[in-house]
Structures are given as structure tokens and as C-alpha cells.
C-alpha atoms as a PDB file:
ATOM      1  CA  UNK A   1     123.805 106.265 155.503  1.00  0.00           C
ATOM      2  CA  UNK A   2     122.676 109.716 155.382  1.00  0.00           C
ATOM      3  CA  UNK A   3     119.080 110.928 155.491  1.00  0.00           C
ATOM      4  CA  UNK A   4     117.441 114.644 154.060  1.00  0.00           C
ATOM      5  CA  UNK A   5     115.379 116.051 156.340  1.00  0.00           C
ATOM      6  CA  UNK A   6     113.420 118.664 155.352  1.00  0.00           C
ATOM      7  CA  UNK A   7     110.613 121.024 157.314  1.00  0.00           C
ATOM      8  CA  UNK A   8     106.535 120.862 156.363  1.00  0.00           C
ATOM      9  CA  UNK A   9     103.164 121.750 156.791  1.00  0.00           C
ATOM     10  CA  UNK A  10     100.276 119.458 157.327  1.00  0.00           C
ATOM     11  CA  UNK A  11      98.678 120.070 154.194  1.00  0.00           C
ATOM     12  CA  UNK A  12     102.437 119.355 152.601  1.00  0.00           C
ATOM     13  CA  UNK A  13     103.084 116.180 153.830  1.00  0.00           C
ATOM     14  CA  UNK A  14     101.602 113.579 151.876  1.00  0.00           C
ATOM     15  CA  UNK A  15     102.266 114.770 148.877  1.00  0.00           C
ATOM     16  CA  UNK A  16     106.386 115.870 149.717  1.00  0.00           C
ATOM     17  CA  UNK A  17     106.258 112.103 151.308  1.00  0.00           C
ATOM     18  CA  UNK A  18     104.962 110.760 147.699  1.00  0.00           C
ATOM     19  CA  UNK A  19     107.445 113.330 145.561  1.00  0.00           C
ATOM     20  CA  UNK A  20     110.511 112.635 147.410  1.00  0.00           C
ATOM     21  CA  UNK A  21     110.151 108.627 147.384  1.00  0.00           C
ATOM     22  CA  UNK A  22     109.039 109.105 143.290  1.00  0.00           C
ATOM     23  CA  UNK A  23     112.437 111.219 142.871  1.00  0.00           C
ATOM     24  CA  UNK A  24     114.389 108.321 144.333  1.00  0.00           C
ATOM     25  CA  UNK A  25     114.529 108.690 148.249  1.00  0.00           C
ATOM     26  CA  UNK A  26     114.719 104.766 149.810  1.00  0.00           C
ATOM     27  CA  UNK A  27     112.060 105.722 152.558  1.00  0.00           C
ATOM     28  CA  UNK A  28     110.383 108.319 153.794  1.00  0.00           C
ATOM     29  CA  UNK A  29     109.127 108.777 157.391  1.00  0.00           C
ATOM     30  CA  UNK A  30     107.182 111.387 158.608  1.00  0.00           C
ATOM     31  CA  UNK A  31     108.010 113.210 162.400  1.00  0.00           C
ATOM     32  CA  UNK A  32     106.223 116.014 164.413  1.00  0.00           C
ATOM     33  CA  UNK A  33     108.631 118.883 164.093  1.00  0.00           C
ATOM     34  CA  UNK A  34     107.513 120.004 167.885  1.00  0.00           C
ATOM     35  CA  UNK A  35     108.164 116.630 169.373  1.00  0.00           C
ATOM     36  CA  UNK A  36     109.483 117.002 172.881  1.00  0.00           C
ATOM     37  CA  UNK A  37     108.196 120.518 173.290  1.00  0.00           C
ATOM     38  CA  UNK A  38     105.116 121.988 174.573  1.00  0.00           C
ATOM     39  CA  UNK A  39     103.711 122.455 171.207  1.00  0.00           C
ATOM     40  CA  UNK A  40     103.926 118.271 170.349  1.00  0.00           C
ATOM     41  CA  UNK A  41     100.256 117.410 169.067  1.00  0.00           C
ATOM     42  CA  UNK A  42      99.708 113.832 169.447  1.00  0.00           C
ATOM     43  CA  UNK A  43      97.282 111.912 166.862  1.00  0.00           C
ATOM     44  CA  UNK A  44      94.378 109.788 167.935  1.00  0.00           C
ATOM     45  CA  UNK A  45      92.036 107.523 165.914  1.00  0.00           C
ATOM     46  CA  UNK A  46      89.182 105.278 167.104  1.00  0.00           C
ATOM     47  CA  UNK A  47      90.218 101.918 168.126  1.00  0.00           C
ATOM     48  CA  UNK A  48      90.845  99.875 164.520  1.00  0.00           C
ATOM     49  CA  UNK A  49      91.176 102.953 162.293  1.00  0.00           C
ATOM     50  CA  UNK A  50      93.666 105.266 161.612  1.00  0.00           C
ATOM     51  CA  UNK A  51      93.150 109.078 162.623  1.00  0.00           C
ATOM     52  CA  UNK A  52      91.155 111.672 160.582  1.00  0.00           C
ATOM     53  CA  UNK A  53      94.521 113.382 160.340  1.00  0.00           C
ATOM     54  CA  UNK A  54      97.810 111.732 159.250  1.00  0.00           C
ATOM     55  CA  UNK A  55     100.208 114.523 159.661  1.00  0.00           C
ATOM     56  CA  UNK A  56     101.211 116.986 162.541  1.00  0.00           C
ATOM     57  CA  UNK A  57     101.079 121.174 162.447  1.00  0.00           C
ATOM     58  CA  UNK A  58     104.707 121.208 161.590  1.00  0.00           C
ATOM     59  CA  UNK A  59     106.287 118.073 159.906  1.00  0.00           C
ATOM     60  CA  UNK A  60     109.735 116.966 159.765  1.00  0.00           C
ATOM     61  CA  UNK A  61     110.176 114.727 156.901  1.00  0.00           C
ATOM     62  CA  UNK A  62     112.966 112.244 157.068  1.00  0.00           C
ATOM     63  CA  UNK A  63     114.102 111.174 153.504  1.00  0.00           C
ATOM     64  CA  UNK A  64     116.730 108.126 153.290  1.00  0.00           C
ATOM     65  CA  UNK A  65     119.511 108.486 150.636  1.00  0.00           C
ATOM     66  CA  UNK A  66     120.716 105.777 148.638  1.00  0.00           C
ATOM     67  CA  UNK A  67     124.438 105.709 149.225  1.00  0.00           C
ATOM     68  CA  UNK A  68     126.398 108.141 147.063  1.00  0.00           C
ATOM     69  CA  UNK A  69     122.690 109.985 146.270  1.00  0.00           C
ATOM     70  CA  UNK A  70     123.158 114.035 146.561  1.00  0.00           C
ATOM     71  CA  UNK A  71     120.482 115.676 148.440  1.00  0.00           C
ATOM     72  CA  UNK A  72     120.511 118.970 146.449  1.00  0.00           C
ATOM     73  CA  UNK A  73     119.398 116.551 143.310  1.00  0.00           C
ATOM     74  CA  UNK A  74     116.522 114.754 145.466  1.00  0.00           C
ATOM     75  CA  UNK A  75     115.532 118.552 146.284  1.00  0.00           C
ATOM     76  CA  UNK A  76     115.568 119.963 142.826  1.00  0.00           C
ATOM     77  CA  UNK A  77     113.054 117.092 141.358  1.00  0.00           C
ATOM     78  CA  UNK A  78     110.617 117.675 145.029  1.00  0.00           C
ATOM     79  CA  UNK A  79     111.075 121.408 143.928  1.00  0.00           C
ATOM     80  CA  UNK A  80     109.504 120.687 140.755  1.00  0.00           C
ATOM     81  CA  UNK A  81     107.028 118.109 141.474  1.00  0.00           C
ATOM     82  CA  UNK A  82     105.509 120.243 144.012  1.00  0.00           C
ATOM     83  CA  UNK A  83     105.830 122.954 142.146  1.00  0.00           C
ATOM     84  CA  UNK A  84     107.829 125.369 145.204  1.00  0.00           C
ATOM     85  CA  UNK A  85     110.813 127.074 144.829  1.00  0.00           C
ATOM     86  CA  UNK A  86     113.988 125.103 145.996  1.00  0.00           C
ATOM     87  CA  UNK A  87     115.588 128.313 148.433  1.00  0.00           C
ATOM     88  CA  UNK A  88     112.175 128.077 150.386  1.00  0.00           C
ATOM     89  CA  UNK A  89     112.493 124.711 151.805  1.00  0.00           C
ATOM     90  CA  UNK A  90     114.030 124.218 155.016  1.00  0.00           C
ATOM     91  CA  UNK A  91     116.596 121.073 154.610  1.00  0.00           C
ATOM     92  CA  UNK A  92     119.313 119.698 156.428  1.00  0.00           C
ATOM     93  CA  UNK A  93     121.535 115.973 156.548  1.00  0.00           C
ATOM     94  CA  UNK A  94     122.128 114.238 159.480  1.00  0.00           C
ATOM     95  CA  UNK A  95     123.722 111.005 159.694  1.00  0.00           C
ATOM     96  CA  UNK A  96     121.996 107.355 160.268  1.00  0.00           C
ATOM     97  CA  UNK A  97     123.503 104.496 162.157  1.00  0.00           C
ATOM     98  CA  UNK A  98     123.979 101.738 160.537  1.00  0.00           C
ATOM     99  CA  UNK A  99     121.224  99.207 160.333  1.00  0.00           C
ATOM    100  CA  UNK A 100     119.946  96.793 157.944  1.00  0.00           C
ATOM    101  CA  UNK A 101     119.116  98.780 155.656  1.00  0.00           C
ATOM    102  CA  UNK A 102     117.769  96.114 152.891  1.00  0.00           C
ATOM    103  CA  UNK A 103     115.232  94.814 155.158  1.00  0.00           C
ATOM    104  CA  UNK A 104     113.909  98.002 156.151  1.00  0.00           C
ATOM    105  CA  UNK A 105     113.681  99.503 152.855  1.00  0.00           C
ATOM    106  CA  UNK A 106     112.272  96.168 151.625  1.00  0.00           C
ATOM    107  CA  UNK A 107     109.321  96.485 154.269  1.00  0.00           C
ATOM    108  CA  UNK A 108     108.623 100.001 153.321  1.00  0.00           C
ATOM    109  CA  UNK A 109     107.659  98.251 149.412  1.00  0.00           C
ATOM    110  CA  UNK A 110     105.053  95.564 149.439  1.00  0.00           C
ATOM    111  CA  UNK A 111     102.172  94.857 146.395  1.00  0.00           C
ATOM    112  CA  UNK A 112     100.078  97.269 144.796  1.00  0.00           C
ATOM    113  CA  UNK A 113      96.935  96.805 143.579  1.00  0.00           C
ATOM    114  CA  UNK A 114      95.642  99.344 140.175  1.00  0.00           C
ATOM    115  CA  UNK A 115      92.390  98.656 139.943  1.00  0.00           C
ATOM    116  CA  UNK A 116      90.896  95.007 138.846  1.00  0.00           C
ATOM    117  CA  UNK A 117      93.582  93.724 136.896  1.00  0.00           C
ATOM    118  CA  UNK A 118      97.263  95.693 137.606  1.00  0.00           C
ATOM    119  CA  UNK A 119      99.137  94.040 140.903  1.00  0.00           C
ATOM    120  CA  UNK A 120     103.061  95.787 141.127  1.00  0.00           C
ATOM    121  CA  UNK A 121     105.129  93.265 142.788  1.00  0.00           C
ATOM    122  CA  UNK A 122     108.814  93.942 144.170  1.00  0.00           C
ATOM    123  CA  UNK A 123     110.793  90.602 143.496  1.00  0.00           C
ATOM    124  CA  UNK A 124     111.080  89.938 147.362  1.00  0.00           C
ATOM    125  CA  UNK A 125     107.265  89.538 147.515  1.00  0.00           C
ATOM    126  CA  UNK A 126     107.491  87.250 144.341  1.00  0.00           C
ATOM    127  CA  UNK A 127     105.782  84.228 146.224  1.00  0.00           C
ATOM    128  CA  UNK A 128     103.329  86.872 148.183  1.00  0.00           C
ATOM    129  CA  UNK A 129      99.914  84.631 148.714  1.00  0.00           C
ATOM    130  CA  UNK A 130      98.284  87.737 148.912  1.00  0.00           C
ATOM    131  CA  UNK A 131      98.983  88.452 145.146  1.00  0.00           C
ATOM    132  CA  UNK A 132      96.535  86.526 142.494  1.00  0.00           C
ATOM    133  CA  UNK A 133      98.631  84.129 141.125  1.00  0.00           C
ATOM    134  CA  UNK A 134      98.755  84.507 137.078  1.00  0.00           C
ATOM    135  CA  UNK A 135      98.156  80.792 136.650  1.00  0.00           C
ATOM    136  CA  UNK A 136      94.565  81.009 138.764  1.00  0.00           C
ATOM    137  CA  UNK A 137      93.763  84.615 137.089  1.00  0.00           C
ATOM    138  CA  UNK A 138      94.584  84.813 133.567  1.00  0.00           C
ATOM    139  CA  UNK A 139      93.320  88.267 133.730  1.00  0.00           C
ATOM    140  CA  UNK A 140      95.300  89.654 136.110  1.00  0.00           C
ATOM    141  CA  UNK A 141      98.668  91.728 135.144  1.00  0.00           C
ATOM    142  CA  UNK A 142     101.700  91.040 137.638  1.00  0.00           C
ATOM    143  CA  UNK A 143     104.230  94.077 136.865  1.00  0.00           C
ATOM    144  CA  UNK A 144     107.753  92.528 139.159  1.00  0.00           C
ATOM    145  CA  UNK A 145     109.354  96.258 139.971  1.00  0.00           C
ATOM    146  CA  UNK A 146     111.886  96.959 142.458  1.00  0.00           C
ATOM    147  CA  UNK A 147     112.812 100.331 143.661  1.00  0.00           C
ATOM    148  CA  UNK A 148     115.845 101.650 141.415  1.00  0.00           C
ATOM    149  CA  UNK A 149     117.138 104.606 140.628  1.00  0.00           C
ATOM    150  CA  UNK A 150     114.911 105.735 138.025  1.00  0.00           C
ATOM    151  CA  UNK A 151     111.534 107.240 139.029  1.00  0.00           C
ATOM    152  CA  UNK A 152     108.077 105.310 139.293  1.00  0.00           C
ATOM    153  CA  UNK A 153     107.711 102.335 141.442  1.00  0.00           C
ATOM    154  CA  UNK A 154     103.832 102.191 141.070  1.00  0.00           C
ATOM    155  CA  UNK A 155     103.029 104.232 144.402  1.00  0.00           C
ATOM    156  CA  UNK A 156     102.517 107.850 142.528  1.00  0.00           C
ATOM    157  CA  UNK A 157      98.826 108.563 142.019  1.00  0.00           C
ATOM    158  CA  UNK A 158      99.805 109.912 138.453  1.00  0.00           C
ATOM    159  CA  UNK A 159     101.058 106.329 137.716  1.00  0.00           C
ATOM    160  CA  UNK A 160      98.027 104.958 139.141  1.00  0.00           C
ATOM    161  CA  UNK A 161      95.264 106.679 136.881  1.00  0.00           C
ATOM    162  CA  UNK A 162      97.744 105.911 133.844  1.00  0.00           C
ATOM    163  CA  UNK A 163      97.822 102.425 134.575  1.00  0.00           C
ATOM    164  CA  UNK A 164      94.001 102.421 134.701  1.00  0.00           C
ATOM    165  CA  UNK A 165      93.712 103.807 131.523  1.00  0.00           C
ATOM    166  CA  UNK A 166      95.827 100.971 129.680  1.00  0.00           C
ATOM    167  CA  UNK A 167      93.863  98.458 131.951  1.00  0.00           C
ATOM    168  CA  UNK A 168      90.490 100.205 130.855  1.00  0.00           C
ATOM    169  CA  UNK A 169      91.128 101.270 126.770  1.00  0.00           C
ATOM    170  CA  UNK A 170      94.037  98.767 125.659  1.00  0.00           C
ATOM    171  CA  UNK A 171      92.292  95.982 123.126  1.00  0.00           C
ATOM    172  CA  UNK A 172      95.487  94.589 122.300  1.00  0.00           C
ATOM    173  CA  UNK A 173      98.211  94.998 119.232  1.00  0.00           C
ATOM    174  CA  UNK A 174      98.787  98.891 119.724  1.00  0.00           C
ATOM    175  CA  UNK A 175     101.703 100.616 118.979  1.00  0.00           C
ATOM    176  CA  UNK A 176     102.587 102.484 122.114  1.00  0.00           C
ATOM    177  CA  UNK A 177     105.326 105.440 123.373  1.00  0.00           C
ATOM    178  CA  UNK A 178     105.528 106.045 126.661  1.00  0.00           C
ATOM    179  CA  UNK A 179     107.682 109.408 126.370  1.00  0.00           C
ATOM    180  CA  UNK A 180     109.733 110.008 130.225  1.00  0.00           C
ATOM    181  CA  UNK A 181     109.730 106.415 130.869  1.00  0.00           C
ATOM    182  CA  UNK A 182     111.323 106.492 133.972  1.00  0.00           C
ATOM    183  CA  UNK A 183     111.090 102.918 135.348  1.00  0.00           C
ATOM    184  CA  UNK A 184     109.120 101.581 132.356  1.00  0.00           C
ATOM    185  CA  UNK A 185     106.461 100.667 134.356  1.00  0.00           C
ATOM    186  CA  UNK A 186     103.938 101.848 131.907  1.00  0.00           C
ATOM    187  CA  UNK A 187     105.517 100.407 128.801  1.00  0.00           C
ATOM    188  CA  UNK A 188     105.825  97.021 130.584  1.00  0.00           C
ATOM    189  CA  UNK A 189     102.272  97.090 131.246  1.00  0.00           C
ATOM    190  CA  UNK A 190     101.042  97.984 128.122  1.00  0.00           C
ATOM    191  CA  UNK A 191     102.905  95.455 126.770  1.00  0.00           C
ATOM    192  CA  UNK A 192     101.881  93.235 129.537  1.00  0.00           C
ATOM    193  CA  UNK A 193      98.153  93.597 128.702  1.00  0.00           C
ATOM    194  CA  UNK A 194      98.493  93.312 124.826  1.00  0.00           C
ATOM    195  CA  UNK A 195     100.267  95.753 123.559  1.00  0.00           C
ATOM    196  CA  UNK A 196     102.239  95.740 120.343  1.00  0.00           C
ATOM    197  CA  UNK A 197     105.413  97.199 119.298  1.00  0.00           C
ATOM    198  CA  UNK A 198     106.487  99.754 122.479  1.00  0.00           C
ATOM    199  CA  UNK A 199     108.988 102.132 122.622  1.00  0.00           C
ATOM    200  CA  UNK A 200     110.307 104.086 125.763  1.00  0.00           C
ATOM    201  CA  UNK A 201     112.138 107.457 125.918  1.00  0.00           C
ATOM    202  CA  UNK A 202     113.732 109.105 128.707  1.00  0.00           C
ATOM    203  CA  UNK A 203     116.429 112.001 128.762  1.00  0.00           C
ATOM    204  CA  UNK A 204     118.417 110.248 132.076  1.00  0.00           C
ATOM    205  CA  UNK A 205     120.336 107.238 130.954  1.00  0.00           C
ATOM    206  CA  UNK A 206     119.633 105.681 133.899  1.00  0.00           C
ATOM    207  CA  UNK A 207     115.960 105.715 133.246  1.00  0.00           C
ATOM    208  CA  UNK A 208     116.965 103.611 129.875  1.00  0.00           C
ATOM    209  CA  UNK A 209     119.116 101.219 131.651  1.00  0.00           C
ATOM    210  CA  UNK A 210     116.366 100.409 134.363  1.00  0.00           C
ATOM    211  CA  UNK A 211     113.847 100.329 131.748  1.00  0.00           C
ATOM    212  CA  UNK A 212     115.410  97.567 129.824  1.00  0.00           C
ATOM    213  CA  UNK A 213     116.302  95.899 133.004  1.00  0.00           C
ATOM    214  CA  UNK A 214     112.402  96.133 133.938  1.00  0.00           C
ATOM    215  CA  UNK A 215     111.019  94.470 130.468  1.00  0.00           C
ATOM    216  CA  UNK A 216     113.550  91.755 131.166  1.00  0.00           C
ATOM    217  CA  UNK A 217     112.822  90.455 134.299  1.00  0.00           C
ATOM    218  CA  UNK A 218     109.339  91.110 133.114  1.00  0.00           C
ATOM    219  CA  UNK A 219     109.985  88.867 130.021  1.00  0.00           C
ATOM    220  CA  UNK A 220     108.118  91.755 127.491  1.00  0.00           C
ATOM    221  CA  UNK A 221     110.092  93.354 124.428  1.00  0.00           C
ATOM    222  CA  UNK A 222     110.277  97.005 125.226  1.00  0.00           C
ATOM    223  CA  UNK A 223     112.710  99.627 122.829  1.00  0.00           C
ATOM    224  CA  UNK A 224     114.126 101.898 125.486  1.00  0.00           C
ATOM    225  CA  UNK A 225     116.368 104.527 124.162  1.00  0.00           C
ATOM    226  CA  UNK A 226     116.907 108.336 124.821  1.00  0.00           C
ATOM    227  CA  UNK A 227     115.628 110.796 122.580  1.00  0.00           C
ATOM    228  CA  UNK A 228     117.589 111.254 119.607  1.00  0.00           C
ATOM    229  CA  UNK A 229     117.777 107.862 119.558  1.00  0.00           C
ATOM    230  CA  UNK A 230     113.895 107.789 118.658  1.00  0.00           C
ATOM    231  CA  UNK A 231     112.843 106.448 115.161  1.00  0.00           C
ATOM    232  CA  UNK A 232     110.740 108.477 113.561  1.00  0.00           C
ATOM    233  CA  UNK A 233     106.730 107.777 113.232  1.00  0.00           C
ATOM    234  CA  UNK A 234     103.881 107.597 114.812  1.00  0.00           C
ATOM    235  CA  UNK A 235     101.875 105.645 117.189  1.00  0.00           C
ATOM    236  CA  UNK A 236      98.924 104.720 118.160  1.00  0.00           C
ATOM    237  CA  UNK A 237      99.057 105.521 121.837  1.00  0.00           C
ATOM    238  CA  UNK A 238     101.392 107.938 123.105  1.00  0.00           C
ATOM    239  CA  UNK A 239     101.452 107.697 127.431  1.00  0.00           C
ATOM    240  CA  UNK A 240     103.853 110.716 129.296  1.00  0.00           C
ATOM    241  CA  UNK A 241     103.817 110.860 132.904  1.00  0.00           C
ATOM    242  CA  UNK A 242     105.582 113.809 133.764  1.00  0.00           C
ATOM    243  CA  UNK A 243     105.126 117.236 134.689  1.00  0.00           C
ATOM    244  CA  UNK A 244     103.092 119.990 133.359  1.00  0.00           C
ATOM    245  CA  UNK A 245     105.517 122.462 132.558  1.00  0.00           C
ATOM    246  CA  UNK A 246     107.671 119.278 130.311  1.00  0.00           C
ATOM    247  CA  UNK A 247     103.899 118.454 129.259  1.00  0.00           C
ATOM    248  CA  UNK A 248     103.531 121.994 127.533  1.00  0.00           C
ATOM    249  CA  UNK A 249     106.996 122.759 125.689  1.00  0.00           C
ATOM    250  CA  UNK A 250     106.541 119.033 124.367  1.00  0.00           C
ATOM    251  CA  UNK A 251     103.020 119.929 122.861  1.00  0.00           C
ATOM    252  CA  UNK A 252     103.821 120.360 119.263  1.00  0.00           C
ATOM    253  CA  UNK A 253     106.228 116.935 119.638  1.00  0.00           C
ATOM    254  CA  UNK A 254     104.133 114.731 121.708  1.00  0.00           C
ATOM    255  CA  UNK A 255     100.987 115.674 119.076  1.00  0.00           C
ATOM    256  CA  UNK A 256     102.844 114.862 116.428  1.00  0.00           C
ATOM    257  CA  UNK A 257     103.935 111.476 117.380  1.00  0.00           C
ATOM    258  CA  UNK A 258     100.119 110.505 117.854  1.00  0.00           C
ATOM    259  CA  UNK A 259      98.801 108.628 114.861  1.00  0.00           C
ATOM    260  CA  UNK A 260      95.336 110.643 113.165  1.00  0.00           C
ATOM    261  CA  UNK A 261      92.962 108.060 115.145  1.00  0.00           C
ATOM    262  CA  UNK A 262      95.010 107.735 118.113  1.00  0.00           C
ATOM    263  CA  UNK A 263      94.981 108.102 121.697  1.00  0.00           C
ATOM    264  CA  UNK A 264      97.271 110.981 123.961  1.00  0.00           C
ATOM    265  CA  UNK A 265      97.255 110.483 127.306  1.00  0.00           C
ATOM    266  CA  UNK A 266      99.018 112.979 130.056  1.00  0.00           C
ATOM    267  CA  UNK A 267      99.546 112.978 133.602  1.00  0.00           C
ATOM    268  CA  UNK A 268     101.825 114.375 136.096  1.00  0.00           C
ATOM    269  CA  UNK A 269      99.209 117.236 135.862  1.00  0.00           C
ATOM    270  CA  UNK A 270      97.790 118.863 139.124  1.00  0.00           C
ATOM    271  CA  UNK A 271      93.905 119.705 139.275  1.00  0.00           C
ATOM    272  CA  UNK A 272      94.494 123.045 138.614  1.00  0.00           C
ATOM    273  CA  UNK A 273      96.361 122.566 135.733  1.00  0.00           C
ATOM    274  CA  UNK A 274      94.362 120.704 133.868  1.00  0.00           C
ATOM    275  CA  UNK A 275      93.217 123.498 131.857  1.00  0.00           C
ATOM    276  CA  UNK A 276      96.353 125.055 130.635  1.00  0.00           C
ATOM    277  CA  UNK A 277      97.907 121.838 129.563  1.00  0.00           C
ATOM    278  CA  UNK A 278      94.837 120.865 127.698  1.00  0.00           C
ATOM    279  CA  UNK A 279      95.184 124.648 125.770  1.00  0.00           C
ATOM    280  CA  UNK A 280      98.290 123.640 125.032  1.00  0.00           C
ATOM    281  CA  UNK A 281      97.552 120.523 123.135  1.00  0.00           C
ATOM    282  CA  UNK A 282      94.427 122.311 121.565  1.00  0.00           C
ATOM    283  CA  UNK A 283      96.228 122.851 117.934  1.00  0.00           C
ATOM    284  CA  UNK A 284      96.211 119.273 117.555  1.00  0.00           C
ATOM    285  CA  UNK A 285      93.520 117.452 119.243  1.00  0.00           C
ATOM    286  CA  UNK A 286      91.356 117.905 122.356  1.00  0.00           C
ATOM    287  CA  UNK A 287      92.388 116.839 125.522  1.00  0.00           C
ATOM    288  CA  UNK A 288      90.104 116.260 128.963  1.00  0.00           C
ATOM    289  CA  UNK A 289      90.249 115.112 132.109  1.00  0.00           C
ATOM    290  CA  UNK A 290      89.811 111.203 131.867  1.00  0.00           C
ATOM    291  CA  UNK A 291      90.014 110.483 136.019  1.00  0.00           C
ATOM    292  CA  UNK A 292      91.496 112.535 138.883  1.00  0.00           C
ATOM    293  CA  UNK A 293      93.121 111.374 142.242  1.00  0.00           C
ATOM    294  CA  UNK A 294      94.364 112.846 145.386  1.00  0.00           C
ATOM    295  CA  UNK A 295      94.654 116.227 143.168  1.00  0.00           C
ATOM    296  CA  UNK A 296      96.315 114.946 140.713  1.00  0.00           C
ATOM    297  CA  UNK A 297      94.554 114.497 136.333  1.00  0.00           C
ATOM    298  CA  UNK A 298      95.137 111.919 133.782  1.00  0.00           C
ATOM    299  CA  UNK A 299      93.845 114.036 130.978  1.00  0.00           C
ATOM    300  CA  UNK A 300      93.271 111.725 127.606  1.00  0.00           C
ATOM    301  CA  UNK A 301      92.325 112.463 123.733  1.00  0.00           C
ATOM    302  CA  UNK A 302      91.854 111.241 120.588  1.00  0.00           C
ATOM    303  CA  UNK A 303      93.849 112.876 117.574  1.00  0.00           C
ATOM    304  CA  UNK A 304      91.126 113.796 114.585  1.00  0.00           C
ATOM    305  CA  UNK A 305      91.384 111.544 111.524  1.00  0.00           C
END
């Protein structure tokens, strides 16, 4: 096993932690660059909580490749979800010894809770008591996702506010698109809390393949496909969870897909993007920020009649 290891700032941390496990990394762990030295700055918290800080100075981020994974890939999609320029980023590989590397990957996944109703559950915490069972809550929403290849395992704050929207504004029987599907994760739940015909695009293959994999085990029809494969129409919710640069070229698209009456909703959008990706959609309907989180927007709208 190999692991990327790659040189921060405090205020970096989190979110590089958060982009590299979203762009397929099996664990990330977090190390003070100046440990051993006579710069190492230990944390302290009061007894029972964690410390006001959670990151050093200088980080050393430790990413864990799946076997066969290329680090300059995993670097490329940080790059871009952090929005930094790939030559700027101090990186290096060092070798792991082997371990058991299914158990320790396993315990970096447990449940997620999205609000009131949304629990994520990885298949090895199927029988988890602390998860609502679906027979005792018929209102809760169990999503069974296991890391993959494909991006989204729930932990993303961007997937977070989008799942809160289909929790919040889904009545039930909506057509749905959920355009850069990644894992499916929010196809499966809109389909999951009521949803009616769904269909899922991504441009990686691999995406697709997990997708359908995902609605399966999930027992929810889901029509994953890449994007000339995508019938033509509209619907009336269109979901993407990407980027904001992706977000703006597919303006004109995206718009277009959204029935007149019908709901848009955007994320992978920083706070101070907000703006320029709502200007963007402004030929076709108005956009605003619905909820925000940890800096990130899910910015929603409804399409004039």
C-alpha cells in the first residue's frame, strides 16, 4: 500500500482532509509537519472535549491509496475542489506496511446522520443498534453506501445540505436528475423518500457502474447512464453536486432540463461563489442560497411557469 502525503496549513486541513477522501483516498490522517522538532505544537482540550483547534501550524496530510490508484489523479480532483493550483502543493509517496487494511478503512466509515430523517449506512454497520431501525421508524431513510471508487460517500458538507433539501421539499412522485451522480447517493435518496422516475448522469463510467450497484443493494430503480446516453426531457427536479466552474458552463443545459414549475438545486459551490453561479443561471430562473455549511452553499430555484 502506498499513501500521498501532501504539506498544509491549519486553515487547509479540514477541508484538503474532506476533498481528498471525496476524490477517492481510503483514509485520511492528519500529522504535525514539525513533529520531533523544536517547532512541534502539541493540542490540548479540556478534559471530555476535543481542542478549540483540530489542526497544527504546518500539517502533513497522509492520504491512503486504493491499490493501483495514481496519486497525480487524487491531486488533480483536490486541485479543483479546493480550488489551488496543482504545481503549488507539496506531495510526495511513501510506502505503508502491510496491515489490515479492511478493518482499518472500515473503522474510518461508520453512520451518518442528515438531519431528522437521512441515516448513510456502510453495509458492515448493517445491524448498527445505533441506527433507527426502518421497521420502528417508518420515517426514517437508511441509504446502505460503501466507499467505492466513485465520489460521495455522504461525509461532504455539499452532500449534506443536498440531502436536506430532498428530506425538506420532496412530496413524493417527482421526476428527478441528479446530473454528476457520482455514487448515486442523491438519486437513491430521492427515490428513497418518494421520488418518481430518476435518472443519473455522470461523465466517469465508473460513477455509472457504482451508481447502479448503489440503487441495487438499495432495492430503488435508478437510470444511470453517461451523458449522451440521456433521453431527452425535462424534469421536475434537477440535483448537481459538483463544482462551480462545471456548475457555470452547464448553465444553459442544466436550465433547460428543469421543467417550467420546477425545482434546480446546486451545490459544490463555496460561499463566495454563490453569487457568480447564481448570475449564471439568471437567463433562466433565479437561484439563492437555500442553506450554507462549513463554507460551503446549496443554492435552490424554481424555473418560471
Amino acid at each position: 500500500m502506498r499513501e500521498l502525503v501532501l504539506n498544509c496549513m491549519e486553515s487547509q486541513a479540514e477541508a484538503w482532509s474532506d476533498a481528498l477522501l471525496e476524490a477517492g483516498a481510503l483514509s485520511v490522517s492528519v500529522e504535525d509537519a514539525d513533529s520531533n522538532t523544536t517547532q512541534e505544537q502539541p493540542l490540548f482540550g479540556e478534559p471530555g472535549s476535543e481542542p478549540d483547534v483540530l489542526a497544527w501550524r504546518r500539517n502533513r496530510l497522509a492520504a491512503l491509496l486504493a491499490d493501483g490508484e495514481d496519486p497525480a489523479h487524487l491531486l488533480a480532483a483536490l486541485a479543483q475542489s479546493v480550488s489551488v493550483a496543482v504545481d503549488t502543493i507539496a506531495w510526495s509517496v511513501r510506502e505503508v506496511p502491510d496491515a489490515d487494511w479492511v478493518r482499518l478503512t472500515q473503522a474510518q466509515f461508520g453512520p451518518i446522520a442528515v438531519g431528522n430523517r437521512i441515516w448513510i449506512v456502510p453495509s458492515w454497520h448493517r445491524d448498527d443498534a445505533s441506527v433507527p431501525a426502518a421497521a420502528d421508524h417508518p420515517d426514517i431513510v437508511r441509504i446502505e453506501l460503501d466507499p467505492g471508487l466513485a465520489f460521495g460517500t455522504g461525509s461532504h458538507p455539499t452532500t449534506h445540505l443536498c440531502l436536506e433539501w430532498l428530506s425538506e421539499h420532496l412530496r413524493g412522485g417527482e421526476t428527478v436528475l441528479d446530473y454528476g451522480c457520482g455514487s448515486g447517493i442523491l438519486s437513491i435518496a430521492a427515490r428513497l423518500l418518494g421520488a418518481g422516475a430518476t435518472r443519473a448522469v455522470d461523465i466517469d463510467e465508473q460513477a455509472v457502474t457504482a451508481t447502479r450497484q448503489n440503487a441495487a443493494v438499495n432495492r430503488v430503480a435508478v437510470l444511470a447512464c453517461l451523458p449522451d446516453a440521456l433521453p431527452a426531457g425535462t424534469s421536475d427536479l434537477v440535483v448537481a453536486n459538483i463544482l462551480s466552474n462545471p456548475l457555470k458552463i452547464l448553465a444553459p443545459m442544466l436550465s433547460s432540463r428543469v421543467r417550467p414549475g420546477g425545482s434546480l438545486v446546486l451545490s459544490g459551490v463555496l460561499e463566495r461563489q454563490a453569487d457568480e453561479v447564481a448570475l449564471a443561471y439568471a437567463p433562466w430562473l433565479p437561484l439563492q442560497v437555500w442553506a450554507a455549511r462549513d463554507g460551503w452553499v446549496c443554492l435552490a430555484g424554481c424555473k418560471p411557469v
